[in-house]
C-alpha atoms as a PDB file:
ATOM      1  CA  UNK A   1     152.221  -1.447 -47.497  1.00  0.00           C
ATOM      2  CA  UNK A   2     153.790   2.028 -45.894  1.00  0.00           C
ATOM      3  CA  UNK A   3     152.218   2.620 -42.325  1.00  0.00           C
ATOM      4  CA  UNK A   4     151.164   6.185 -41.619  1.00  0.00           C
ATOM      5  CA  UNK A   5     151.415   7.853 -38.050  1.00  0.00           C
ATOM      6  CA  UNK A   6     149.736  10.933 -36.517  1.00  0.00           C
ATOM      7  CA  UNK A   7     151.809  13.515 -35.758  1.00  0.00           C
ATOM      8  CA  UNK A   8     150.735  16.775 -34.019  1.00  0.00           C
ATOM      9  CA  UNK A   9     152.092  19.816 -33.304  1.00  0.00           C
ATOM     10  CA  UNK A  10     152.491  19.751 -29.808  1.00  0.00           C
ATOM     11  CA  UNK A  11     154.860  19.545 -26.771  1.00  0.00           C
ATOM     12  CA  UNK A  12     157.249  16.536 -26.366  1.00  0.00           C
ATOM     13  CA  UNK A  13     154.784  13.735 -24.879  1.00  0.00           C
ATOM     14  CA  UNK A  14     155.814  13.859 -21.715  1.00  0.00           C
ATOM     15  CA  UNK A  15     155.057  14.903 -17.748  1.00  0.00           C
ATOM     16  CA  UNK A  16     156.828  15.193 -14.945  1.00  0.00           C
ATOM     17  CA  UNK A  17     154.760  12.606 -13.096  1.00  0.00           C
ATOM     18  CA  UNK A  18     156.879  13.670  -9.605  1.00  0.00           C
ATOM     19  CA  UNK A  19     159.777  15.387  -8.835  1.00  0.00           C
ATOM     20  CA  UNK A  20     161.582  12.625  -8.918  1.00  0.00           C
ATOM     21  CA  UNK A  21     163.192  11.622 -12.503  1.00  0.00           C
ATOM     22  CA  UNK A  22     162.017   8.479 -14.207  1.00  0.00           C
ATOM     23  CA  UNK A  23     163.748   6.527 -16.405  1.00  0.00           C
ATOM     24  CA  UNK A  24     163.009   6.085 -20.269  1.00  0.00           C
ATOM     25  CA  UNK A  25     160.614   3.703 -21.139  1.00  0.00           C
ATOM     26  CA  UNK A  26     163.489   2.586 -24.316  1.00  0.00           C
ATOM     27  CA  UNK A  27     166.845   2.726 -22.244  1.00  0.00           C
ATOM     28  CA  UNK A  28     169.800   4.935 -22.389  1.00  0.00           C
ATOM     29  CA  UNK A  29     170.164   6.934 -26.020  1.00  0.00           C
ATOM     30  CA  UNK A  30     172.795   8.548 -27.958  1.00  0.00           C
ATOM     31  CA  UNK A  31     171.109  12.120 -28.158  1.00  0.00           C
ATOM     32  CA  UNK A  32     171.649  13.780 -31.292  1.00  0.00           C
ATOM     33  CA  UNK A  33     169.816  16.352 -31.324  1.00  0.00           C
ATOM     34  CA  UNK A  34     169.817  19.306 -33.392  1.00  0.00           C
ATOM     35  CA  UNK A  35     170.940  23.090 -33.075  1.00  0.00           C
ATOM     36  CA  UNK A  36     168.465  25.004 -31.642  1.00  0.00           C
ATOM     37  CA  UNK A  37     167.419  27.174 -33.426  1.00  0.00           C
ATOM     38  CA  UNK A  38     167.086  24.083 -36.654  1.00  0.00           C
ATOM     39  CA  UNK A  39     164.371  22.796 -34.505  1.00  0.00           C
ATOM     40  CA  UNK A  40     162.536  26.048 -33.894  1.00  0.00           C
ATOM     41  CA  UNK A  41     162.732  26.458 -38.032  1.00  0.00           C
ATOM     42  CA  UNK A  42     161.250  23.162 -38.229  1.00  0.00           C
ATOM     43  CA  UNK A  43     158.527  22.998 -35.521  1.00  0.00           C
ATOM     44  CA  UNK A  44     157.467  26.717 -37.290  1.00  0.00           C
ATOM     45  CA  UNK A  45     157.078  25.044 -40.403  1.00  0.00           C
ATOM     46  CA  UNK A  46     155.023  22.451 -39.064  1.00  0.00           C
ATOM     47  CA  UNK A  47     153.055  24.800 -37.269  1.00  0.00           C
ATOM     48  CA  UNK A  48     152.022  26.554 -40.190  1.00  0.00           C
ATOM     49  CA  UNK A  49     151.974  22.717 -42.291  1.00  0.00           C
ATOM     50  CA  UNK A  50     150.079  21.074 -39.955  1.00  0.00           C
ATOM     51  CA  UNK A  51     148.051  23.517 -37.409  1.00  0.00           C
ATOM     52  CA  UNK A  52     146.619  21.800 -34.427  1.00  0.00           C
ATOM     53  CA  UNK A  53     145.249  22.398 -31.144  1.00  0.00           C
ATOM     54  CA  UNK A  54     145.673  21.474 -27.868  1.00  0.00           C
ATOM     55  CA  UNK A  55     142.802  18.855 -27.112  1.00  0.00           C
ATOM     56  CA  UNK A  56     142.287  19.594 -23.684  1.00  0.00           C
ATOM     57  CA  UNK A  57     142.617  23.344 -23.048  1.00  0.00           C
ATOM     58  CA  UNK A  58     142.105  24.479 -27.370  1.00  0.00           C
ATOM     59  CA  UNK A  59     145.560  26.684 -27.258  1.00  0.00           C
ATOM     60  CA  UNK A  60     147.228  26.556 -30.818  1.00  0.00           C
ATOM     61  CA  UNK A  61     150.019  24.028 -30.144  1.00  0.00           C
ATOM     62  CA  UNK A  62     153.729  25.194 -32.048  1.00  0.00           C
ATOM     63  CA  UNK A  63     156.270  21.918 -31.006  1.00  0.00           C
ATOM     64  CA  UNK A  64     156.798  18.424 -33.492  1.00  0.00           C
ATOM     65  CA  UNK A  65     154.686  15.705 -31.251  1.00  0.00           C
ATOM     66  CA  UNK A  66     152.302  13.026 -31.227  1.00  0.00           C
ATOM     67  CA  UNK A  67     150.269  14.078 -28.711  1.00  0.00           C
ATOM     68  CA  UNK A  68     148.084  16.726 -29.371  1.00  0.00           C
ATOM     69  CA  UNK A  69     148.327  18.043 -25.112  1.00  0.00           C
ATOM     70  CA  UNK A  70     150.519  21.637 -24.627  1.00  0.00           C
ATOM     71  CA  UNK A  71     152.859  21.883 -22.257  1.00  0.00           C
ATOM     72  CA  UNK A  72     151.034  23.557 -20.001  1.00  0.00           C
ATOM     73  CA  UNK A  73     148.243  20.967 -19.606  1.00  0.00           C
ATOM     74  CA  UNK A  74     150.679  18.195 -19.067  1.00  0.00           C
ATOM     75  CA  UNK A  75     152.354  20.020 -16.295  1.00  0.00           C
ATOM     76  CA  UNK A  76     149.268  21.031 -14.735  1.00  0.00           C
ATOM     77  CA  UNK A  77     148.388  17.368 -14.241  1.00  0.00           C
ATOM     78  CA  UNK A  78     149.927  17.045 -10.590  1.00  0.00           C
ATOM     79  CA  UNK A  79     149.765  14.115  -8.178  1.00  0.00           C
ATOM     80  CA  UNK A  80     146.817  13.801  -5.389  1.00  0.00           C
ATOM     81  CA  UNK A  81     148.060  15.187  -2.171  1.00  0.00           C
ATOM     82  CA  UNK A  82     146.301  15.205   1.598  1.00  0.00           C
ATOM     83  CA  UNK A  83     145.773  12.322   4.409  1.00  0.00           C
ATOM     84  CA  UNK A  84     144.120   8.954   2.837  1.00  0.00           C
ATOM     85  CA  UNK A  85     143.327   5.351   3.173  1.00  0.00           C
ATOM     86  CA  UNK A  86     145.615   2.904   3.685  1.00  0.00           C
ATOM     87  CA  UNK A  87     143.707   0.659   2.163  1.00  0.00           C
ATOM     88  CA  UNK A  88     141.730   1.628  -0.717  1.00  0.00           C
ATOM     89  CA  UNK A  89     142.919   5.198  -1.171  1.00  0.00           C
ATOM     90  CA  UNK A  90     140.386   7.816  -0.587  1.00  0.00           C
ATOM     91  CA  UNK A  91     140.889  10.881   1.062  1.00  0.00           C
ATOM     92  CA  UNK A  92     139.755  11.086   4.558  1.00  0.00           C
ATOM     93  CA  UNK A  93     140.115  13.965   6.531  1.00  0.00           C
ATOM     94  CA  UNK A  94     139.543  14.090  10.680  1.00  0.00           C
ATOM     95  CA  UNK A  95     135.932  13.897  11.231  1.00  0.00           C
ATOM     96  CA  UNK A  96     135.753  10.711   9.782  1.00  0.00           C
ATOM     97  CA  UNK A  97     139.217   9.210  10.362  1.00  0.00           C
ATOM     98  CA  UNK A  98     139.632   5.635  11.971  1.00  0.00           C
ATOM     99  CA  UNK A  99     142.648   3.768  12.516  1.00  0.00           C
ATOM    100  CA  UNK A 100     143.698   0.276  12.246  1.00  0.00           C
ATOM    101  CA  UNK A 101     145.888  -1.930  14.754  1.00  0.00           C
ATOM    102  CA  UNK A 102     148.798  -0.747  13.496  1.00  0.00           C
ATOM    103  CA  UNK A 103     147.772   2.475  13.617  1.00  0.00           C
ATOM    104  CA  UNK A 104     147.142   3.423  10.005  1.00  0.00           C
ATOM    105  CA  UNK A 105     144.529   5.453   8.945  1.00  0.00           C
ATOM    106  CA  UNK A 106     141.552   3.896   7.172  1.00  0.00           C
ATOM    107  CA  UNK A 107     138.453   5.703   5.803  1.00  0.00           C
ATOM    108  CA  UNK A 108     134.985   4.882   7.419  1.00  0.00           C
ATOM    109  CA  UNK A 109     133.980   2.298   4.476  1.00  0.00           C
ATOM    110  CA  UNK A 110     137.550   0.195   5.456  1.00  0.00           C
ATOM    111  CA  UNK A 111     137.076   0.692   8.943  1.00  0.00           C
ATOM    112  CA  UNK A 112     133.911  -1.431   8.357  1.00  0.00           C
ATOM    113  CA  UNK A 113     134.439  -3.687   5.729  1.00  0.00           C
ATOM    114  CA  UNK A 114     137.336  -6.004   5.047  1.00  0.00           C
ATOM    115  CA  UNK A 115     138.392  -5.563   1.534  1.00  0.00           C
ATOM    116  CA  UNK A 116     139.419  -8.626  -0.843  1.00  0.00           C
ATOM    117  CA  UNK A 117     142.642  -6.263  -2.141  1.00  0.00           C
ATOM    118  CA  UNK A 118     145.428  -5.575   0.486  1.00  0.00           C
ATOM    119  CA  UNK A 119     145.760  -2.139  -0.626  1.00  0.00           C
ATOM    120  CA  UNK A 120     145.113   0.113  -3.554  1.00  0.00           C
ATOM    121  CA  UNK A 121     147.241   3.608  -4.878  1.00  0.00           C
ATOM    122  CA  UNK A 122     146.316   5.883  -7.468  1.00  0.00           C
ATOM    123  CA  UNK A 123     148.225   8.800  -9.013  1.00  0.00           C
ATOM    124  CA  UNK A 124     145.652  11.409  -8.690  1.00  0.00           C
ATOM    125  CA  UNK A 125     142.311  12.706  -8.977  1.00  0.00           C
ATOM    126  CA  UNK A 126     140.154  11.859 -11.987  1.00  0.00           C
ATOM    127  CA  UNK A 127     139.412  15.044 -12.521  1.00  0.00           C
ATOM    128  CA  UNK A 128     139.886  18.157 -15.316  1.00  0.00           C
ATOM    129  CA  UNK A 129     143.362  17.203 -17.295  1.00  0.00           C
ATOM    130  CA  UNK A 130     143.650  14.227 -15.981  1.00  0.00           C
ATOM    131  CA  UNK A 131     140.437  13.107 -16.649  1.00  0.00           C
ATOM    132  CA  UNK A 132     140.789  14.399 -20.088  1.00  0.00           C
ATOM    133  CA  UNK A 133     143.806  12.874 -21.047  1.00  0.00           C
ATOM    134  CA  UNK A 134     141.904   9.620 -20.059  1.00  0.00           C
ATOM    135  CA  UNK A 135     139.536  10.547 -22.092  1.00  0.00           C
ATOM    136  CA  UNK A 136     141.797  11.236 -25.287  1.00  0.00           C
ATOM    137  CA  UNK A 137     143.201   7.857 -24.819  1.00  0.00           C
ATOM    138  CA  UNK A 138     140.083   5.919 -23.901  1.00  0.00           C
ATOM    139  CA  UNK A 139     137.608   7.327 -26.340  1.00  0.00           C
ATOM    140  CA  UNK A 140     140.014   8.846 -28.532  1.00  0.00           C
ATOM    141  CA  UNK A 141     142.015   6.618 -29.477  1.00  0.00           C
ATOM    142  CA  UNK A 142     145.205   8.653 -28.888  1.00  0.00           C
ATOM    143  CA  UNK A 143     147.523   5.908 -28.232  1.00  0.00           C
ATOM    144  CA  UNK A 144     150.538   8.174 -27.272  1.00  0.00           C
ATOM    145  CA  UNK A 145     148.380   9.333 -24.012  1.00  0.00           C
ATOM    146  CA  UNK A 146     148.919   5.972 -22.734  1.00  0.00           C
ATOM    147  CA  UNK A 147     153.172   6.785 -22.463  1.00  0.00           C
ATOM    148  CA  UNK A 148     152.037   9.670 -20.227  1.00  0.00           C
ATOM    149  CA  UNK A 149     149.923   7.678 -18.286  1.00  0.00           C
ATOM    150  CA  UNK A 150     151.668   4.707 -18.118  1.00  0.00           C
ATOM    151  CA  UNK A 151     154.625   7.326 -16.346  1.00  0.00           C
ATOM    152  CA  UNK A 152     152.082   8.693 -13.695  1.00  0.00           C
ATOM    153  CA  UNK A 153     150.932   4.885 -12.961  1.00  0.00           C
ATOM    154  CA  UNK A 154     154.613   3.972 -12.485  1.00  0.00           C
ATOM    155  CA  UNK A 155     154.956   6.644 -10.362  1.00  0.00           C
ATOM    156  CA  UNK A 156     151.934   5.645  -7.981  1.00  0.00           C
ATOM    157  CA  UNK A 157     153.231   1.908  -7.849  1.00  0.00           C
ATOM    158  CA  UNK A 158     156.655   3.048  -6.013  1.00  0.00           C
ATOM    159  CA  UNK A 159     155.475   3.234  -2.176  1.00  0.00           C
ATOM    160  CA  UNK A 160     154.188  -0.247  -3.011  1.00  0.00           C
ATOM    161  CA  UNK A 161     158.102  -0.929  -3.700  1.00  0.00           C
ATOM    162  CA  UNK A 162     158.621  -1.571  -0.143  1.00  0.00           C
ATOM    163  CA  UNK A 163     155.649  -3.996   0.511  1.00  0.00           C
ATOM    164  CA  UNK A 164     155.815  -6.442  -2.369  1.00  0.00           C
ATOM    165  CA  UNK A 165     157.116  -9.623  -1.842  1.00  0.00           C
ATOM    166  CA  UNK A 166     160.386 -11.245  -3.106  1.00  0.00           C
ATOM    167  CA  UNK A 167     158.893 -13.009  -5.782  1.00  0.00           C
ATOM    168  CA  UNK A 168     157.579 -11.992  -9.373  1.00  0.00           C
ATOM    169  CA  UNK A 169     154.358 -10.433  -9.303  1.00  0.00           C
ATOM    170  CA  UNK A 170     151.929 -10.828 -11.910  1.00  0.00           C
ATOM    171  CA  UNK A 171     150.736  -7.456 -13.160  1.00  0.00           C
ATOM    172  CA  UNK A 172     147.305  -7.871 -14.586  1.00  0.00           C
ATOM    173  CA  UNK A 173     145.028  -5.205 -16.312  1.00  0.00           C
ATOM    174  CA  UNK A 174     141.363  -5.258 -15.703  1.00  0.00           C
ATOM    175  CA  UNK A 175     140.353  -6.980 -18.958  1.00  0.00           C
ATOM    176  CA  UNK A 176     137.095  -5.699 -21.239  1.00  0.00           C
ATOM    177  CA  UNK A 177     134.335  -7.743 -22.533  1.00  0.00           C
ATOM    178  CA  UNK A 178     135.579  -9.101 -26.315  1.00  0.00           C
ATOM    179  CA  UNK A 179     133.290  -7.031 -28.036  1.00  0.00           C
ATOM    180  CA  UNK A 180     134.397  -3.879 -26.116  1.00  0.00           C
ATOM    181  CA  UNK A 181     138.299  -4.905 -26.852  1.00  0.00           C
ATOM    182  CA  UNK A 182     137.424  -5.464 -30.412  1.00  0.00           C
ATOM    183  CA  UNK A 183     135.152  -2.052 -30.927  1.00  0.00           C
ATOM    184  CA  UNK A 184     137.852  -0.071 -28.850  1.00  0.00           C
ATOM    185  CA  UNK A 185     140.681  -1.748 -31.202  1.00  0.00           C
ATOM    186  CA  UNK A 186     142.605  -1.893 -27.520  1.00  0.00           C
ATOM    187  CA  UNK A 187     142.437  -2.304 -23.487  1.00  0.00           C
ATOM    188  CA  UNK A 188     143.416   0.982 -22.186  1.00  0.00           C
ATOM    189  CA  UNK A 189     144.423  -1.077 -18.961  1.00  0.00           C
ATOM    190  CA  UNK A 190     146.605  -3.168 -20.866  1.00  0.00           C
ATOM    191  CA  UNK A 191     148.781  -0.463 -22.513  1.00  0.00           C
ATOM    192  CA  UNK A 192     148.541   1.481 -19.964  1.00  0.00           C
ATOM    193  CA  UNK A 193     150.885  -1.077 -17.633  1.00  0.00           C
ATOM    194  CA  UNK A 194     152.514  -1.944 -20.333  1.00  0.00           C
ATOM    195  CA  UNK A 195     154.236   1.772 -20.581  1.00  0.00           C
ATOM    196  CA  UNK A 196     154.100   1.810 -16.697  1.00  0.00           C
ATOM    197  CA  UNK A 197     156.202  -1.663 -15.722  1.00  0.00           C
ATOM    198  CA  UNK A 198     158.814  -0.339 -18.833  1.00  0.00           C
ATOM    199  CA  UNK A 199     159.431   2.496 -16.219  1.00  0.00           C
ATOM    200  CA  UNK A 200     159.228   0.936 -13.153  1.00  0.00           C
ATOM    201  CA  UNK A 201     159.262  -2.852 -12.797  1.00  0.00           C
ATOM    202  CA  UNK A 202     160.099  -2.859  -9.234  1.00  0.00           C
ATOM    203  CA  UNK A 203     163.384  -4.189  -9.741  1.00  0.00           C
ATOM    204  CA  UNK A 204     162.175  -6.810 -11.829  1.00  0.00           C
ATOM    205  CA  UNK A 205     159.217  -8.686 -10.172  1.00  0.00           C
ATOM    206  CA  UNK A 206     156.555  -7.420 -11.839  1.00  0.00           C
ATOM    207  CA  UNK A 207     155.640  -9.007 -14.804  1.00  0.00           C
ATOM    208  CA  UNK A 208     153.075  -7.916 -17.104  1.00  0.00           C
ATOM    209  CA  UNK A 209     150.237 -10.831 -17.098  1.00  0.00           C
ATOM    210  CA  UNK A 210     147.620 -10.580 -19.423  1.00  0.00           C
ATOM    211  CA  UNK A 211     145.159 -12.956 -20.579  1.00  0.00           C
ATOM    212  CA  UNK A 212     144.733 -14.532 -17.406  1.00  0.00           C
ATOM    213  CA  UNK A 213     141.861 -12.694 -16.227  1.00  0.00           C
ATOM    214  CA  UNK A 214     138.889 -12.131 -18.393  1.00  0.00           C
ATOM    215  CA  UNK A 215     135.144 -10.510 -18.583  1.00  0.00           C
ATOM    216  CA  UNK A 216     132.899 -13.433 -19.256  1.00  0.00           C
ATOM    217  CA  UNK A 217     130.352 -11.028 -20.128  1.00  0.00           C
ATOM    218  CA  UNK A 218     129.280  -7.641 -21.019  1.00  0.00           C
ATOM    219  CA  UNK A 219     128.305  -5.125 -17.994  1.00  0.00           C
ATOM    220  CA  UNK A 220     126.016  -1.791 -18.236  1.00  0.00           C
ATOM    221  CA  UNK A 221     127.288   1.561 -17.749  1.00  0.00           C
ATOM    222  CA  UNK A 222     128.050   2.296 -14.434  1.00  0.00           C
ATOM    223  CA  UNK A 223     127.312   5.709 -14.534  1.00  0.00           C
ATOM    224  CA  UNK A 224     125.297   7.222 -12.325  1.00  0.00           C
ATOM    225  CA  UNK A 225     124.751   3.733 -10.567  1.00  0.00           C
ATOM    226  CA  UNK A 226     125.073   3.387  -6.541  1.00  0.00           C
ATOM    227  CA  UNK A 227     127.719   1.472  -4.644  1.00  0.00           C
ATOM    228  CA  UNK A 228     125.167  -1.264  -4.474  1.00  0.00           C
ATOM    229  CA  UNK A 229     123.842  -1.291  -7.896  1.00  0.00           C
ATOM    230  CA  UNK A 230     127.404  -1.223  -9.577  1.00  0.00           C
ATOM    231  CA  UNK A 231     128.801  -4.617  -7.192  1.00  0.00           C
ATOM    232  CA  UNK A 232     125.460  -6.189  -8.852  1.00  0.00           C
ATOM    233  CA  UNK A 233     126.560  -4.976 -11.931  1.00  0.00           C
ATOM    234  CA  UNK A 234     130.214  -6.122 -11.308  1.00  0.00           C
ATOM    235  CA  UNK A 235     129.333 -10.145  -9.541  1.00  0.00           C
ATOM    236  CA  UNK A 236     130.446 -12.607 -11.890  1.00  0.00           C
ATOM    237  CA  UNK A 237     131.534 -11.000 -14.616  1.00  0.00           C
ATOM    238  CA  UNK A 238     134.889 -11.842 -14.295  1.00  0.00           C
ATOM    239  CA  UNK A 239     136.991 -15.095 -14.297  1.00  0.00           C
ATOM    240  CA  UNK A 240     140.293 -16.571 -14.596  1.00  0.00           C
ATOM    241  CA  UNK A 241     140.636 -18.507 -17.496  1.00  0.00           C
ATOM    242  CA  UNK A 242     144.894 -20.285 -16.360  1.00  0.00           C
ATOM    243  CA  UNK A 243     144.558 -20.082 -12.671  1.00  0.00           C
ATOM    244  CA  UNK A 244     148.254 -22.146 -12.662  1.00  0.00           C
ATOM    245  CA  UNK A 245     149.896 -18.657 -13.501  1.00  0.00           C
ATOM    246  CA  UNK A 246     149.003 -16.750 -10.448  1.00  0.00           C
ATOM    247  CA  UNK A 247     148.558 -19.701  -7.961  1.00  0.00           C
ATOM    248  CA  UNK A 248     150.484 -18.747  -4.788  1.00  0.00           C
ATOM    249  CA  UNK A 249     151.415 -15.718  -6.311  1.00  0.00           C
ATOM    250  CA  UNK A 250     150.960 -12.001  -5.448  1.00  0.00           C
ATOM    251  CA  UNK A 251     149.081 -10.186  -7.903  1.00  0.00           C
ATOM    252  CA  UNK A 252     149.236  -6.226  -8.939  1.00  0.00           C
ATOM    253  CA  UNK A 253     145.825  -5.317 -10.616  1.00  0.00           C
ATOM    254  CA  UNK A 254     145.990  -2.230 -12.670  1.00  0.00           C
ATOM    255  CA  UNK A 255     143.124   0.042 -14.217  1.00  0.00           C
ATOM    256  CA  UNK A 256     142.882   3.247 -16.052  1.00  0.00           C
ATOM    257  CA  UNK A 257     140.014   4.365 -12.869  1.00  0.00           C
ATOM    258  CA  UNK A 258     139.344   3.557  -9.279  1.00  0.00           C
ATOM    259  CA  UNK A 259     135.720   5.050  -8.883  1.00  0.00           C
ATOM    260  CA  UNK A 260     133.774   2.864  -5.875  1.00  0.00           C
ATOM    261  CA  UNK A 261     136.002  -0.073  -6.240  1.00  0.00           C
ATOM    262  CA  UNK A 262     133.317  -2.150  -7.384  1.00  0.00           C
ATOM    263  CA  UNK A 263     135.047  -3.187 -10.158  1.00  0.00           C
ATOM    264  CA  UNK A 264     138.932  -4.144  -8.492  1.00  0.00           C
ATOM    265  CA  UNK A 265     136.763  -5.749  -5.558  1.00  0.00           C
ATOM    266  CA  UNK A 266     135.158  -8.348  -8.027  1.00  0.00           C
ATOM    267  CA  UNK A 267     138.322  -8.915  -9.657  1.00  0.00           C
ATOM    268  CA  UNK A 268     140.493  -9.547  -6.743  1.00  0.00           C
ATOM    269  CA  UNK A 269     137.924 -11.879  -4.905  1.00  0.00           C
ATOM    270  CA  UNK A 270     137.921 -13.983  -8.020  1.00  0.00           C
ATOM    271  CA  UNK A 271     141.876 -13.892  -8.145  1.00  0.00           C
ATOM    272  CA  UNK A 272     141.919 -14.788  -4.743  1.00  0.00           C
ATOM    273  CA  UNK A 273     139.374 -17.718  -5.069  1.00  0.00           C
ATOM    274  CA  UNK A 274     141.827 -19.007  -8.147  1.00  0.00           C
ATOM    275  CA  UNK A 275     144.862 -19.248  -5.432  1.00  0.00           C
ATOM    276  CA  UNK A 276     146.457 -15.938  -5.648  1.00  0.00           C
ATOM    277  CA  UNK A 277     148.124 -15.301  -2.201  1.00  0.00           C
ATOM    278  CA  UNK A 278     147.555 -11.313  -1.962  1.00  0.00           C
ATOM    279  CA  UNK A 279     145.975  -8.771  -4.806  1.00  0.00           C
ATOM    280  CA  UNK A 280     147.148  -5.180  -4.610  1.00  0.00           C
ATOM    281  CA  UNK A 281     145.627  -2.608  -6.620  1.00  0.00           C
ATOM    282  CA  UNK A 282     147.013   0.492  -8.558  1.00  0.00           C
ATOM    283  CA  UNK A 283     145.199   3.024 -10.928  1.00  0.00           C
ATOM    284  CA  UNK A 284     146.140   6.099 -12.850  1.00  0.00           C
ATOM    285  CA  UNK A 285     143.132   8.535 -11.123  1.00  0.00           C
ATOM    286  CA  UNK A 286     140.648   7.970  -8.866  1.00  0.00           C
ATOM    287  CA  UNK A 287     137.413   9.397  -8.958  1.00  0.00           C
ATOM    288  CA  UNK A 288     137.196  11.940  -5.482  1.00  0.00           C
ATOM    289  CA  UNK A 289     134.422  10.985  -3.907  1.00  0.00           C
ATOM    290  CA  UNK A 290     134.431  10.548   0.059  1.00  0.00           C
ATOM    291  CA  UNK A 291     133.614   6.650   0.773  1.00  0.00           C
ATOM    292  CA  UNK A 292     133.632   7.999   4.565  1.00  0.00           C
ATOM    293  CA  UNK A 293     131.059   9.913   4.097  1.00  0.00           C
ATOM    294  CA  UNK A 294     129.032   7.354   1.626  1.00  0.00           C
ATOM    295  CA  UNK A 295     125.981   5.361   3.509  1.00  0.00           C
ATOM    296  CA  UNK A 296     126.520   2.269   1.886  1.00  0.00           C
ATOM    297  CA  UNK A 297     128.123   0.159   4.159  1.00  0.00           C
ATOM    298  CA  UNK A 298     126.461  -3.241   3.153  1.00  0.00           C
ATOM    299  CA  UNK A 299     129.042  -5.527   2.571  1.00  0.00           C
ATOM    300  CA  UNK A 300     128.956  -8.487  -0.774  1.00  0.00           C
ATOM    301  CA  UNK A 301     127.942 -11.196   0.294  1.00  0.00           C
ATOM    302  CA  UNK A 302     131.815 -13.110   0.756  1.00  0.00           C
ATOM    303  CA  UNK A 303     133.048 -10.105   3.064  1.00  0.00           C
ATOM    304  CA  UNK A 304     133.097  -9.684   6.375  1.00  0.00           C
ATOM    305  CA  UNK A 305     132.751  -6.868   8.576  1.00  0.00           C
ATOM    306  CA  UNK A 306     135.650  -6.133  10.875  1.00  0.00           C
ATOM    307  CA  UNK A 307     135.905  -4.457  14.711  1.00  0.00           C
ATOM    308  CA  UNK A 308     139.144  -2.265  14.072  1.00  0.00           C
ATOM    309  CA  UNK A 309     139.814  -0.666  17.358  1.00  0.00           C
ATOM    310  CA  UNK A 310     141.801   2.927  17.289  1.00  0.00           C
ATOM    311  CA  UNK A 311     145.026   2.075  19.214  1.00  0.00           C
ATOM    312  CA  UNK A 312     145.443   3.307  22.725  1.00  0.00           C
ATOM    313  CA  UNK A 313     148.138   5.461  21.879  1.00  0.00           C
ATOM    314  CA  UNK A 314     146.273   7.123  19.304  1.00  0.00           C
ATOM    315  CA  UNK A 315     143.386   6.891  21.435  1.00  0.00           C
ATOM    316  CA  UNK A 316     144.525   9.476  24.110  1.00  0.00           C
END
C-alpha cells in the first residue's frame, strides 16, 4: 500500500530559532544539491502544479516544502526578550520586581508562592506567528510544524544546560486524556520534544520519557477560566502510572504552552510525590500575561508561601 505525503509550495521548513546555529535533527549529509537555477525551474513548476498559500500571513508561497509557512513568517517568529522570572518565566519589569536570596529576580506570584518546578523557560511569546504555527500543528494537523518547533524548544532548553545535573534526565511531555490523543491522532507535546532532544540533548542526558505520566481523566477548556478555576480544573488529573523510571531522578517537563502554569504545577507536584528529585519545566511560547500584576495569590493547598527577602546589596 503506497503512502502519500503533503507537499506544499513553500519555504524550506525551517527557522532560525537564535543566532546561534543548530545542528540537524538527522546528522551530517552529503549535500547534493542541484544547480540553481534546476531548482528555480522546478519550484516554478510546482508553483503553477500545486498553488498554495502561506497559512499564516495568505502570501502565494513559490519554494518545494512541506510546510505551508513563507519565509517571511518563519523568520518573523523571534525569541522573547526583556527582564523575567527566574522561576517560572514571566516578564517582570521594575515596579513589581522582587528578588530572591541569591539575588535573582522573581515576579510577584514567585516572590509569594513556592513553586513545585525549580524553574521553567519558554522560547517566546504565544502570540501572532507563533501562536499560529501552534495552531497549524495542534489543530491542523501539520505535522512538519512540529520540526520548527521542536528547534525553538531546543533552543529555550540551552541556559538550562548549565543547571542540570550529571545524570540522565527524563524528558516527559505533558500527556492528553486517551480520547484527546486518539481524536488528535497525536500529542503535540510528545513530537514536539521529540524534534527538540534530536537537536539538543544536552550532551546526552536527556532522554525522551513518555508514557510515564498520564491524564487519568478528561479536563474542560481552560479558556477564559481564572488562575483559581483552572488549578481546580487541573487537581488530580494527572498520575504516574511506572514511578520506578523517574525515582531519584531529575525530570524536564515539556509542553507546547505555558499559560498560568496551572497545568506544569499539577504535573510536577505529582512527579515529585512519585520520587522525582527536581522537575524543571520548558515550553515552546508562553502566553504574556503579567502574573505580577495578577491578584491571585492563593496558593494549592500542598504549597507554601515563602518570606524572600531582597538582599542587602540589592537593597541599597
Amino acid at each position: 500500500m503506497s503512502v502519500r505525503e503533503a507537499v506544499f509550495s513553500s519555504s524550506e521548513d525551517r527557522i532560525r530559532a537564535s543566532q546561534a546555529a543548530v545542528p540537524e535533527a538527522w546528522g551530517p549529509v552529503v549535500s547534493r544539491q542541484p544547480r540553481a537555477w534546476a531548482r528555480h525551474a522546478a519550484e516554478s513548476l510546482f508553483a503553477v502544479l500545486f498553488p498554495s498559500d502561506c497559512r499564516i500571513c495568505g502570501e502565494f508561497l513559490t519554494n518545494i516544502s512541506r510546510l505551508p509557512v513563507c519565509r517571511h513568517c518563519l523568520d518573523a517568529i523571534r525569541p522573547a526578550s526583556g527582564k523575567v522570572c527566574s522561576v517560572c518565566g514571566e516578564r517582570v519589569f521594575s515596579p513589581h520586581l522582587f528578588y530572591d536570596v541569591a539575588g535573582a529576580p522573581v515576579c510577584r506570584l514567585c516572590h509569594a508562592v513556592k513553586q513545585p518546578f525549580a524553574k521553567a523557560v519558554s522560547y517566546g511569546r504565544y502570540e501572532k506567528g507563533l501562536r499560529d504555527l501552534i495552531h497549524l500543528l495542534k489543530y491542523g494537523g501539520v505535522r512538519p510544524a512540529a520540526n520548527v518547533l521542536g528547534r525553538m524548544l531546543a533552543d529555550a532548553i540551552v541556559p538550562l544546560d548549565s543547571v542540570f545535573g550529571k545524570e540522565s534526565i527524563a524528558a516527559i511531555p505533558v500527556p492528553l486524556h486517551v480520547s484527546k490523543r486518539r481524536e488528535r491522532g497525536f500529542n503535540q507535546a510528545e513530537v514536539i520534544a521529540a524534534a527538540a532532544i534530536k537537536l539538543n540533548s544536552s550532551g546526552g542526558r536527556l532522554r525522551l520519557t513518555d508514557r510515564v505520566l498520564e491524564r487519568r481523566r478528561e479536563t474542560r477548556s481552560q479558556i477564559g477560566m481564572t488562575p483559581h478555576q483552572r488549578r481546580e480544573n487541573m487537581r488530580g488529573a494527572f498520575t504516574v502510572a511506572r514511578s520506578h523510571e523517574i525515582r531519584g531522578r531529575e525530570i524536564l517537563l515539556i509542553d507546547d504552552v505555558y499559560t498560568t502554569g496551572a497545568t506544569v504545577s499539577e504535573c510536577a507536584r505529582v512527579l515529585l510525590r512519585a520520587g522525582a528529585s527536581r522537575v524543571w519545566v520548558a515550553t515552546v511560547a508562553r502566553t504574556p500575561k503579567m502574573a505580577s500584576q495578577s491578584g491571585e495569590l492563593e496558593p494549592p493547598a500542598d504549597q507554601e508561601f515563602i518570606a524572600a527577602e531582597v538582599p542587602p546589596a540589592l537593597a541599597s
